[in-house]
C-alpha atoms as a PDB file:
ATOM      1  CA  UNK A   1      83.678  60.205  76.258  1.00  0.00           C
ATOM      2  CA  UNK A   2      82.649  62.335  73.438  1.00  0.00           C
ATOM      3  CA  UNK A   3      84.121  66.178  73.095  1.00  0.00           C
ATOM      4  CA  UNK A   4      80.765  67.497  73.772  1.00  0.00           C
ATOM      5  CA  UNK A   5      80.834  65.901  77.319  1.00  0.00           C
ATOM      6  CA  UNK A   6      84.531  67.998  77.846  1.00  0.00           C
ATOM      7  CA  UNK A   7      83.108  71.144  75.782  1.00  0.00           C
ATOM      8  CA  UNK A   8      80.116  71.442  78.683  1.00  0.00           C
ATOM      9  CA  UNK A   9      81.754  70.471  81.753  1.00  0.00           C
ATOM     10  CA  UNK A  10      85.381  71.737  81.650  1.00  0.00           C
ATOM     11  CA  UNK A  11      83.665  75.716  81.622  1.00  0.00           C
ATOM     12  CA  UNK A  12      81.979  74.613  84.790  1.00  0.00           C
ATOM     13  CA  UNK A  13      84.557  73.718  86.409  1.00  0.00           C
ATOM     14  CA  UNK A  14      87.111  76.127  85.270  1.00  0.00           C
ATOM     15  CA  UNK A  15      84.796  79.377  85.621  1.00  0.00           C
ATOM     16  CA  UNK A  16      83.968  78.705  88.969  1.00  0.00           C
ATOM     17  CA  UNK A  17      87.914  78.583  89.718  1.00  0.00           C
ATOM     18  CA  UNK A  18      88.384  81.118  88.023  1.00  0.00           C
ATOM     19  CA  UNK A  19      85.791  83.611  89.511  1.00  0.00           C
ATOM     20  CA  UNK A  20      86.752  82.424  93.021  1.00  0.00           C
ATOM     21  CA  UNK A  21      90.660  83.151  92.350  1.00  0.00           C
ATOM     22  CA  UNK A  22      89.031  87.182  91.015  1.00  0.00           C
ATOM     23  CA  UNK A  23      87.290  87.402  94.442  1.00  0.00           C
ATOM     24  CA  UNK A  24      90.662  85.991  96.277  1.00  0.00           C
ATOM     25  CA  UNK A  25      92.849  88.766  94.651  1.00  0.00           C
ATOM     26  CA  UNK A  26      90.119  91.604  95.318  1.00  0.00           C
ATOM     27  CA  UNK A  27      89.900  91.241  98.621  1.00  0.00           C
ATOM     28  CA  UNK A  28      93.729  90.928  99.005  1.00  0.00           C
ATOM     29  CA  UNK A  29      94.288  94.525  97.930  1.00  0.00           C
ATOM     30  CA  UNK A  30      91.260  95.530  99.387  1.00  0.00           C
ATOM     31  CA  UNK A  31      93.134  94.949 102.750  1.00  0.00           C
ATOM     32  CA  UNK A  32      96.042  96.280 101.893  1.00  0.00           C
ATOM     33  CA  UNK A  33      94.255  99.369 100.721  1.00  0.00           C
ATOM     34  CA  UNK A  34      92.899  99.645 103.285  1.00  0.00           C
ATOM     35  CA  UNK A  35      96.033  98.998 105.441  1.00  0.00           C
ATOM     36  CA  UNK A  36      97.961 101.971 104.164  1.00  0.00           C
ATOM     37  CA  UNK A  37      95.263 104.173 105.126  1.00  0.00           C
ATOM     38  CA  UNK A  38      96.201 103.254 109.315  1.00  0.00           C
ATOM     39  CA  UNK A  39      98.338 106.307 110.617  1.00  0.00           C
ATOM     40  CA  UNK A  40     100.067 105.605 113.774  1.00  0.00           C
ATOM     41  CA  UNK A  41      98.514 108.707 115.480  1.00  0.00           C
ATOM     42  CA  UNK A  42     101.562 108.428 118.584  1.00  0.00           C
ATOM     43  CA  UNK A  43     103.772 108.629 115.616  1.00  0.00           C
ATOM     44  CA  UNK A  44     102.282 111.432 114.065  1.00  0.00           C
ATOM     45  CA  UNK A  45     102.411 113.284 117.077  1.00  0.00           C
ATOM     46  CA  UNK A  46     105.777 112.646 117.630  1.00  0.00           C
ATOM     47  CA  UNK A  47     106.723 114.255 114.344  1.00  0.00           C
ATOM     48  CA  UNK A  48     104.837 117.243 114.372  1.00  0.00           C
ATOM     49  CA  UNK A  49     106.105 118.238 117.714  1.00  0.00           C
ATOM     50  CA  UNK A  50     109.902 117.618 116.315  1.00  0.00           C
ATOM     51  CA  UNK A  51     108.589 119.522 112.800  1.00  0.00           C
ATOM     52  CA  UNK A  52     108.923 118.395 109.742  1.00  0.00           C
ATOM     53  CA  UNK A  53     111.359 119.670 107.082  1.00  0.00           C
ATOM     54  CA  UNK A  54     110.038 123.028 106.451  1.00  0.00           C
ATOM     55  CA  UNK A  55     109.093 123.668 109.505  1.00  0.00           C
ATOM     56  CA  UNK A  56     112.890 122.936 110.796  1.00  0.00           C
ATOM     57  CA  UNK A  57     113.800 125.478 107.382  1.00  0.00           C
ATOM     58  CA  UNK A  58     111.125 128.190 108.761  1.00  0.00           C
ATOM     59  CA  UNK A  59     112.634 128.131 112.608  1.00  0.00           C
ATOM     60  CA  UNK A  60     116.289 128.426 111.303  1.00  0.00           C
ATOM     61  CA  UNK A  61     115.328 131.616 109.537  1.00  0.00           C
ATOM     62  CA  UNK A  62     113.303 132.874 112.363  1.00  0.00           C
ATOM     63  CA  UNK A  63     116.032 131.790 114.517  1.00  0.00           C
ATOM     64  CA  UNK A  64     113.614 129.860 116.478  1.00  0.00           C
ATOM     65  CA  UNK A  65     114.867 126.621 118.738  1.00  0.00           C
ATOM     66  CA  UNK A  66     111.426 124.535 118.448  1.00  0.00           C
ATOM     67  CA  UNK A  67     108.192 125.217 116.325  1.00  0.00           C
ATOM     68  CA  UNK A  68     104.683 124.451 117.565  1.00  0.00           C
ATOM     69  CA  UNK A  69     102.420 122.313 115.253  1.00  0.00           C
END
């Protein structure tokens, strides 16, 4: 086969490959984007009603046994 034959078809099929691969990828770290954004809200909860670090700091200078959020 001649070299023009390879110099028209092997873009076609490599592009395509190529371009599908780019989409692949995206939408891989568009879900785990998005999956970082997800905040266990019984989680959350449960910290803020133990307080976080400065809270804990604030109550010990108060001398204060529990903080409300």
């Amino acid at each position: 086969m001649s070299i023009e034959f390879y110099i028209l078809v092997i873009p076609f099929c490599v592009i395509p490959v190529f371009l599908v691969s780019l989409d692949y990828l995206n939408k891989n770290a568009e879900i785990k984007r998005k999956s970082f954004n997800i905040i266990d809200f019984d989680k959350f909860v449960e910290r803020k009603q133990e307080g976080d670090v400065i809270d804990s700091d604030i109550a010990k200078l108060l001398d204060i046994d529990k903080i409300a959020a």
